[in-house]
Protein backbone atom coordinates (compact mmCIF):
# COMPACT_ATOMS: atom_id res chain seq x y z
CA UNK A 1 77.73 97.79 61.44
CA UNK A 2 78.58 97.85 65.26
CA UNK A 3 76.19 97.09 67.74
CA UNK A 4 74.72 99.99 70.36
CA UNK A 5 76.93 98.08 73.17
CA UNK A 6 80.37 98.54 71.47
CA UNK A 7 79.48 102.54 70.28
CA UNK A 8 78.66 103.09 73.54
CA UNK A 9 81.79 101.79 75.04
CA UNK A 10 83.88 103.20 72.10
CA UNK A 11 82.30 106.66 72.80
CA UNK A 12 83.32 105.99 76.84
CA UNK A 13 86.41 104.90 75.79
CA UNK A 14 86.95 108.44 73.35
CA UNK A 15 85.72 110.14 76.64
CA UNK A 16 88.39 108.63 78.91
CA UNK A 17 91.25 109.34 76.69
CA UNK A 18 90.07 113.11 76.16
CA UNK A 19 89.15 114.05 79.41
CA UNK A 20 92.87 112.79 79.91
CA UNK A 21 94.62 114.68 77.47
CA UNK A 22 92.62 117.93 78.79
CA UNK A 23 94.37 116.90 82.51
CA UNK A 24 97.88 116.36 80.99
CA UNK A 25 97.68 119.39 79.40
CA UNK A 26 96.86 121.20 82.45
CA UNK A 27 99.53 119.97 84.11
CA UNK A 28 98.63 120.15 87.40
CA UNK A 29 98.30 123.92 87.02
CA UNK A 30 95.43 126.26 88.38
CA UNK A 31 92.05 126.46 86.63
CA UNK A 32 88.48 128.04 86.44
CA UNK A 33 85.44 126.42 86.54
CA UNK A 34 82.87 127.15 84.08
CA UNK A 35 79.22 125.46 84.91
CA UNK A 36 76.27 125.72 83.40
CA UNK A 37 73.17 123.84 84.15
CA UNK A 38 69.97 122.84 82.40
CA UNK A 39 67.19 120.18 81.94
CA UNK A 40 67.54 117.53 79.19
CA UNK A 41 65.47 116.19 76.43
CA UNK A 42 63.91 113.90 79.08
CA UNK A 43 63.24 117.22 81.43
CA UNK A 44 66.09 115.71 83.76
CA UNK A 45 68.53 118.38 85.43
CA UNK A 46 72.19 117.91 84.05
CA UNK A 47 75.03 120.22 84.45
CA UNK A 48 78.04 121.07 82.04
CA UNK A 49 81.41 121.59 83.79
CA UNK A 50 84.37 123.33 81.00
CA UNK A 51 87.77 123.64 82.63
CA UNK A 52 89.71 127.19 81.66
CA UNK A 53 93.41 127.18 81.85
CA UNK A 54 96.18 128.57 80.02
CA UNK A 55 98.38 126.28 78.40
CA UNK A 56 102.29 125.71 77.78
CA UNK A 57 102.20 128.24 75.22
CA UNK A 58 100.58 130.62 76.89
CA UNK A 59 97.29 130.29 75.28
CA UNK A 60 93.66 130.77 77.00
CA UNK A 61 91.89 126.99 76.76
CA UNK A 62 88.24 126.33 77.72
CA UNK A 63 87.97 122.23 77.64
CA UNK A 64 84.23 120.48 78.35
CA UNK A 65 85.40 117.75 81.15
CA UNK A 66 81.81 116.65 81.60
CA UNK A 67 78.31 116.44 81.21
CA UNK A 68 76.72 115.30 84.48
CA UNK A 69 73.41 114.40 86.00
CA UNK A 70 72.32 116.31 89.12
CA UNK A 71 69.38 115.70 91.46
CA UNK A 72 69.15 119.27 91.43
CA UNK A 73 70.21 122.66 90.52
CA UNK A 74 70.77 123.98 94.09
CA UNK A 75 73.89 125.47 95.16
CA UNK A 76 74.54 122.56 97.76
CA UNK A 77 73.91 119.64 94.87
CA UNK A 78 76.04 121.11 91.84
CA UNK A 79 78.71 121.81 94.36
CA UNK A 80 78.69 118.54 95.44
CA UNK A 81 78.50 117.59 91.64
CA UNK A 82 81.47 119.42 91.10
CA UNK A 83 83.73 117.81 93.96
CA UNK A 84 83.07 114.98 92.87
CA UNK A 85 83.49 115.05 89.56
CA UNK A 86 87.07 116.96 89.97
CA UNK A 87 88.47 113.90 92.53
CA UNK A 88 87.29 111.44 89.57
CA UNK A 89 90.02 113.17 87.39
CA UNK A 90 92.44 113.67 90.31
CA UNK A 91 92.02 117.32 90.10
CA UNK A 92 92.35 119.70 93.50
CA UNK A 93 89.61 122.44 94.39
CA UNK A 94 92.65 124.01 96.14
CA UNK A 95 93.74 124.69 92.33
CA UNK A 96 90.48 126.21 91.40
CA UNK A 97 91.10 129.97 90.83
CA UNK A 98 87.67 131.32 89.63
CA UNK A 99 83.82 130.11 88.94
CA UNK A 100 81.68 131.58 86.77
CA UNK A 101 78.16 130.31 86.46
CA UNK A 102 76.00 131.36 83.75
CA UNK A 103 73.76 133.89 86.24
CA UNK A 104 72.76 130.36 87.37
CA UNK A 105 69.12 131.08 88.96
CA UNK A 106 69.86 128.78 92.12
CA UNK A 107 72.96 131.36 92.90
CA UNK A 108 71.01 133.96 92.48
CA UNK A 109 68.27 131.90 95.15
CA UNK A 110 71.43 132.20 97.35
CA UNK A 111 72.17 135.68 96.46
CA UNK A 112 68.54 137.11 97.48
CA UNK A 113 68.41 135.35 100.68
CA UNK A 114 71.87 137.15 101.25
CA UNK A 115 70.13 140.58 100.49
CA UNK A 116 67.34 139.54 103.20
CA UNK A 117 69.80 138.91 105.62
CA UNK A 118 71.94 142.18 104.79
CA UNK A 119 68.69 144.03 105.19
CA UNK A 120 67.70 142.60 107.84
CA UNK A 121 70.41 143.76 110.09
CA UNK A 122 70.60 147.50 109.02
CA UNK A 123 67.44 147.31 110.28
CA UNK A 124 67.32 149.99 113.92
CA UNK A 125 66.58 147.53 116.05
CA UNK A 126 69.69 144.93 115.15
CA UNK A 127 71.97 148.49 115.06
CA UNK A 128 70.68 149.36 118.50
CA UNK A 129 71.11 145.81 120.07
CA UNK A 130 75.10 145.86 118.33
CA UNK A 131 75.48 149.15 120.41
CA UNK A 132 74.07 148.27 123.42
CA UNK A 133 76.32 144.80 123.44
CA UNK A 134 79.32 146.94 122.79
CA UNK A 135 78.34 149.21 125.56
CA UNK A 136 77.91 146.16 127.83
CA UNK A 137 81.13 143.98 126.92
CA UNK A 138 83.08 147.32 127.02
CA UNK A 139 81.47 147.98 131.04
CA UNK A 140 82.51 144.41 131.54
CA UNK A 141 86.17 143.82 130.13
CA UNK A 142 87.96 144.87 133.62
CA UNK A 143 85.74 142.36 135.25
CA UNK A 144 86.46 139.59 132.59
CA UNK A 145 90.30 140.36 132.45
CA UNK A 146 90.16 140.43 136.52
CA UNK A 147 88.76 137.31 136.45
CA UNK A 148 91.05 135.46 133.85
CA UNK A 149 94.38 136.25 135.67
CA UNK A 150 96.00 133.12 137.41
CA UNK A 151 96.02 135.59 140.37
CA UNK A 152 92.25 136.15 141.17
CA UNK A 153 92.22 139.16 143.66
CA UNK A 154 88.49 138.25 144.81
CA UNK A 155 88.31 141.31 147.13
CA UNK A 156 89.21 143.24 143.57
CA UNK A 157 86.71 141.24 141.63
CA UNK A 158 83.73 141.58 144.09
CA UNK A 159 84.42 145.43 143.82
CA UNK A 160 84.65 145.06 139.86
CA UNK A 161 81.25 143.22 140.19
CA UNK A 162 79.84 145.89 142.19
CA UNK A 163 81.05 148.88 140.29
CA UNK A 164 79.40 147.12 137.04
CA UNK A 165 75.83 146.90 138.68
């Protein structure tokens, strides 16, 4: 019977080799990321990170690269999780071609503070202010482009300065 030590380091050891074999068959090709996060037994937040890719042959593969602890389930932390976790196994966000998160809660945190945002500017007073500040920057252009020419006729500019009053 093996001890706990060596099972544990055999199972690390199974991990290694897998996670490699999922990377070499990848190839260096693009990928989604499929994450899904929970609490476990011990009520501490973990989240599970399954690569999709098609393969040589052509066929759809969704691999489980890792299981890994997070302080916590907020957009910022998992994506930091993720980063991470993708430059341990030498793989590129610049290769990831789609997310998809299981309706994760925390996005959706992100999502309604979104909709507050959106509603709060198609709100009248934030459409009135953007037409006023069009109104005023488009009065103002002939003074600005007077004024950014290498040949500044001041005389020109005063006038522009006047005529915008």
């Amino acid at each position: 019977m093996t001890s706990p030590m060596i099972q544990k380091d055999i199972v690390i050891a199974c991990k290694i080799e897998t996670i490699k074999a999922i990377i070499e068959e990848l190839n260096g090709d693009y990928f989604t990321l499929l994450v899904d996060e929970s609490l476990d037994v011990s009520r501490k937040e973990q989240m599970a990170v399954v690569l999709r890719y098609v393969d040589r042959k052509g066929f759809v593969m969704e691999r489980l690269i890792d299981i890994v602890q997070v302080e916590d389930t907020s957009a910022l932390s998992l994506k930091s999780a993720i980063v991470n976790l993708l430059s341990q196994h030498s793989l590129s966000l610049s290769y990831v071609r789609g997310q998809c998160y299981d309706g994760a809660r925390n996005m959706q945190d992100e999502s309604a503070k979104a909709t507050r945002y959106l509603e709060a500017c198609q709100t009248f007073k934030i459409a009135f202010m953007l037409h006023l500040m069009r109104d005023i920057l488009g009065i103002t252009d002939e003074l600005n482009k007077s004024l950014q020419k290498k040949e500044r006729d001041i005389a020109n500019a005063m006038l522009l300065v006047e005529v915008e009053k």
